[in-house]
C-alpha atoms as a PDB file:
ATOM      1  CA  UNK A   1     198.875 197.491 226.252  1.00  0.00           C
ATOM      2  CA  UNK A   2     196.175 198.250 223.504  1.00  0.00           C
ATOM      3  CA  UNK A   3     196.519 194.142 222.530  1.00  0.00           C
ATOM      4  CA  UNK A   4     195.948 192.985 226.127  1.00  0.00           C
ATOM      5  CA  UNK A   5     192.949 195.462 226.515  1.00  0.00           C
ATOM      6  CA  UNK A   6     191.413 193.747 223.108  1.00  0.00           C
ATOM      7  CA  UNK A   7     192.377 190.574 224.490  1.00  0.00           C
ATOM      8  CA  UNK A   8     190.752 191.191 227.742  1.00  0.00           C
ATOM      9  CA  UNK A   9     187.402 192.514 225.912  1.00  0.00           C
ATOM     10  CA  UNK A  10     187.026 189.413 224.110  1.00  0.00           C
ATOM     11  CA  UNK A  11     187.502 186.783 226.461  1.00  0.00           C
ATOM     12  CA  UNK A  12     185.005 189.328 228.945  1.00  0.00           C
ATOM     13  CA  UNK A  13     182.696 189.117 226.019  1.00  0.00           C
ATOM     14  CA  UNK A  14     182.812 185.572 224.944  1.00  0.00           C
ATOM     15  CA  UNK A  15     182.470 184.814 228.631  1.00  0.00           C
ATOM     16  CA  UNK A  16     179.316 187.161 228.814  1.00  0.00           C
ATOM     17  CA  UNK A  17     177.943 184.898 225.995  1.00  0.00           C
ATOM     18  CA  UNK A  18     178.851 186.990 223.419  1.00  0.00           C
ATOM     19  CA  UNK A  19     180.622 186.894 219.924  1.00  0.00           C
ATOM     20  CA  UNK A  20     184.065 187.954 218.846  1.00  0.00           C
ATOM     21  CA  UNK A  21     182.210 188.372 215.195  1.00  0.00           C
ATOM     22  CA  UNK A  22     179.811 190.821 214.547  1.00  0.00           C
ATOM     23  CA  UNK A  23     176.181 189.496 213.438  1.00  0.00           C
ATOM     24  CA  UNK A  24     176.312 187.112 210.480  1.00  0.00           C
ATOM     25  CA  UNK A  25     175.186 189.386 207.434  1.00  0.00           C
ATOM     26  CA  UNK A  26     173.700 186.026 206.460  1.00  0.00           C
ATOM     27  CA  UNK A  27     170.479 186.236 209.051  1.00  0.00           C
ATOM     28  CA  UNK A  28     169.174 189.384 206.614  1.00  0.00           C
ATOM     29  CA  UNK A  29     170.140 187.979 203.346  1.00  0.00           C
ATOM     30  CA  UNK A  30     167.182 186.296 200.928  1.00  0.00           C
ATOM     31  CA  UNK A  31     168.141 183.796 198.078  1.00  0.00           C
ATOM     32  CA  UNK A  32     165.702 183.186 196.027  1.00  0.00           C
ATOM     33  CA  UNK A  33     166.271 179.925 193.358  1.00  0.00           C
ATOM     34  CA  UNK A  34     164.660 180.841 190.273  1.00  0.00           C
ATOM     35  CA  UNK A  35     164.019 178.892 186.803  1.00  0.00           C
ATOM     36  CA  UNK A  36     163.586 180.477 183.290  1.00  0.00           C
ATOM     37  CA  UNK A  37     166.248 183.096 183.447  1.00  0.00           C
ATOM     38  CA  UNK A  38     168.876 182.098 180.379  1.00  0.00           C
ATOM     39  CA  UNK A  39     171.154 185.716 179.844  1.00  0.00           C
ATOM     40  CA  UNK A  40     171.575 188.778 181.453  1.00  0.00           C
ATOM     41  CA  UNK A  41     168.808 190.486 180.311  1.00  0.00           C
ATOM     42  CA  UNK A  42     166.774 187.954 182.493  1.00  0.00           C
ATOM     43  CA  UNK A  43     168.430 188.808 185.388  1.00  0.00           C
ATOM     44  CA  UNK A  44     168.728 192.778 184.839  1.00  0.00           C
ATOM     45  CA  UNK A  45     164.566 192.350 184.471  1.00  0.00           C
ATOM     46  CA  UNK A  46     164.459 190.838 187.537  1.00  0.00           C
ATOM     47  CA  UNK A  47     166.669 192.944 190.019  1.00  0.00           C
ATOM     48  CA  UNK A  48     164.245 196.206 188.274  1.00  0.00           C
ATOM     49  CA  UNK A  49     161.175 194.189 189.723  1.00  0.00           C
ATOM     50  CA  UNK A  50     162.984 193.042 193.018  1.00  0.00           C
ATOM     51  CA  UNK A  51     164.722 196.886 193.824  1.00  0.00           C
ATOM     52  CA  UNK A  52     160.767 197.864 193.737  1.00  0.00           C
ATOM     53  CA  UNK A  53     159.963 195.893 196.289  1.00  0.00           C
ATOM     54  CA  UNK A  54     159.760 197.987 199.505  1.00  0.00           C
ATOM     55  CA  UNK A  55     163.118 198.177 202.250  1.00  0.00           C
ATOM     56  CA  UNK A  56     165.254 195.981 199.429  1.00  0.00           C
ATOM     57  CA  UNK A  57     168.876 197.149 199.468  1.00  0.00           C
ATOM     58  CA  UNK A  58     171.164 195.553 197.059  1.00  0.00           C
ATOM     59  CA  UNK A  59     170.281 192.928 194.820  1.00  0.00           C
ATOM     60  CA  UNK A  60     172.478 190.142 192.684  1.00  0.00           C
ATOM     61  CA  UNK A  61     171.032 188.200 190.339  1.00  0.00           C
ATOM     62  CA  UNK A  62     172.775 185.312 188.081  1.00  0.00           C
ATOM     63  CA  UNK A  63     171.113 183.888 184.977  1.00  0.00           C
ATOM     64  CA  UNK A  64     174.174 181.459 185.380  1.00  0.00           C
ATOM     65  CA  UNK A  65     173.440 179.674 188.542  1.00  0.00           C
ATOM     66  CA  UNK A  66     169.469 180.999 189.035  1.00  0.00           C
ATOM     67  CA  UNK A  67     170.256 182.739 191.816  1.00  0.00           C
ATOM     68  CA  UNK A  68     169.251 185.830 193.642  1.00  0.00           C
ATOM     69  CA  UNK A  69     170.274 187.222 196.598  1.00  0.00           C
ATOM     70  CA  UNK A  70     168.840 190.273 198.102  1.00  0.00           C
ATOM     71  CA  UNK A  71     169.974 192.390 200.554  1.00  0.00           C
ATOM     72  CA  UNK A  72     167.518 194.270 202.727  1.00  0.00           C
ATOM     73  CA  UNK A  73     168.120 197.839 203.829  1.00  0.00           C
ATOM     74  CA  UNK A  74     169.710 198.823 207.453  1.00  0.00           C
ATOM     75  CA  UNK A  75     167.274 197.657 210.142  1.00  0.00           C
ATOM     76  CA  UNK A  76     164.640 196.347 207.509  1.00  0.00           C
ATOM     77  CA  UNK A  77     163.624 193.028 206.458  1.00  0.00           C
ATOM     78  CA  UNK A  78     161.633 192.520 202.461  1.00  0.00           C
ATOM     79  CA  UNK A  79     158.646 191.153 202.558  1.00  0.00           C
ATOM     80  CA  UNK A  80     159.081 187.072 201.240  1.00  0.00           C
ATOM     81  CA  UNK A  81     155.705 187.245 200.386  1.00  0.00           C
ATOM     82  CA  UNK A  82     156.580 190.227 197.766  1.00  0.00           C
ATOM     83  CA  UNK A  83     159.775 189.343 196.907  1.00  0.00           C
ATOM     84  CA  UNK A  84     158.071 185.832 195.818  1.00  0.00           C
ATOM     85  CA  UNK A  85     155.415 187.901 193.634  1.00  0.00           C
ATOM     86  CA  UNK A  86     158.526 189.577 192.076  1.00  0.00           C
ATOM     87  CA  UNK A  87     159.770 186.701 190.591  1.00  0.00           C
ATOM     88  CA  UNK A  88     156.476 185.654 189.484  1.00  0.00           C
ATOM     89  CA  UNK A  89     155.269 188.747 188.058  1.00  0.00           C
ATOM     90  CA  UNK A  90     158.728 189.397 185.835  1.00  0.00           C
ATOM     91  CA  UNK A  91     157.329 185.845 184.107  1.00  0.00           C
ATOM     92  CA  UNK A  92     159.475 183.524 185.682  1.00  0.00           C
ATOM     93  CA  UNK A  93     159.615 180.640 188.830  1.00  0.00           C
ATOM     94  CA  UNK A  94     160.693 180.950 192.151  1.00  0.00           C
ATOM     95  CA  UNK A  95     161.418 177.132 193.003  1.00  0.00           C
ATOM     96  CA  UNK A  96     163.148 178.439 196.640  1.00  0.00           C
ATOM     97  CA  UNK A  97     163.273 180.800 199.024  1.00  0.00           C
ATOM     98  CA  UNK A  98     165.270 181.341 202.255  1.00  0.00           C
ATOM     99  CA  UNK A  99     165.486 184.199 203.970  1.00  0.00           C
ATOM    100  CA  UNK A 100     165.093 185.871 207.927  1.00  0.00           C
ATOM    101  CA  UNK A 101     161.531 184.685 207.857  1.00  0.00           C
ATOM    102  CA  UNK A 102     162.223 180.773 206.790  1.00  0.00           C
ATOM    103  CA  UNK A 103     162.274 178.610 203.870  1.00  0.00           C
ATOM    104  CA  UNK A 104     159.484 178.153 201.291  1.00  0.00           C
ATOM    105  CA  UNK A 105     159.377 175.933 198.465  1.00  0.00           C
ATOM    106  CA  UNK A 106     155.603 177.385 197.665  1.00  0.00           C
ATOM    107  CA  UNK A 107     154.451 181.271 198.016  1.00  0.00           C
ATOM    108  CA  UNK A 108     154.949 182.949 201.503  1.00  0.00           C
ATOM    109  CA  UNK A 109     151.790 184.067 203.058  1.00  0.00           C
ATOM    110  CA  UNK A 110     152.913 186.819 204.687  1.00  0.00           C
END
């Protein structure tokens, strides 16, 4: 009975417009490309200057690949424009951003 109820709730939802999944954690995620980092100290200097940007929640950085990917906190979204000055300010270059508030290949305004 419990499987047919489930069953019944998605197809409702789905027909409602819905999703069986919940929101992609993808639409609040920021990766950032970044050149200059070469070992882990790189990257441990840059999640220091990324966690002190304000409503950041986790943070991942790879001197491997040049990647960073930051997670905001619940129900916030970091600033581009700051996370962007992060990157710049720990001395190296953010070539990309994407993020909830678009792509940049050049510092965010806002």
């Amino acid at each position: 009975m419990i499987l047919k109820s489930l069953v019944v709730a998605i197809v409702v939802g789905l027909a409602a417009g819905g999703s069986v999944f919940a929101a992609d954690a993808t639409e609040t995620v920021t990766t950032i490309t970044i050149e200059g980092m070469h070992c882990v100290s790189c990257a441990k200097k840059l999640t220091k200057k990324f966690q002190a940007v304000p409503n950041v929640g986790t943070v991942e950085v790879s001197a491997e690949t040049g990647l960073a990917t930051i997670s905001p906190k619940a129900d916030e979204v970091p600033s581009a424009k700051l996370l962007w000055e992060a990157v710049e300010k720990a001395g190296y270059k953010p070539v990309k951003l994407v993020g909830p508030g678009g792509t940049f290949d050049k510092a965010p305004q806002e």
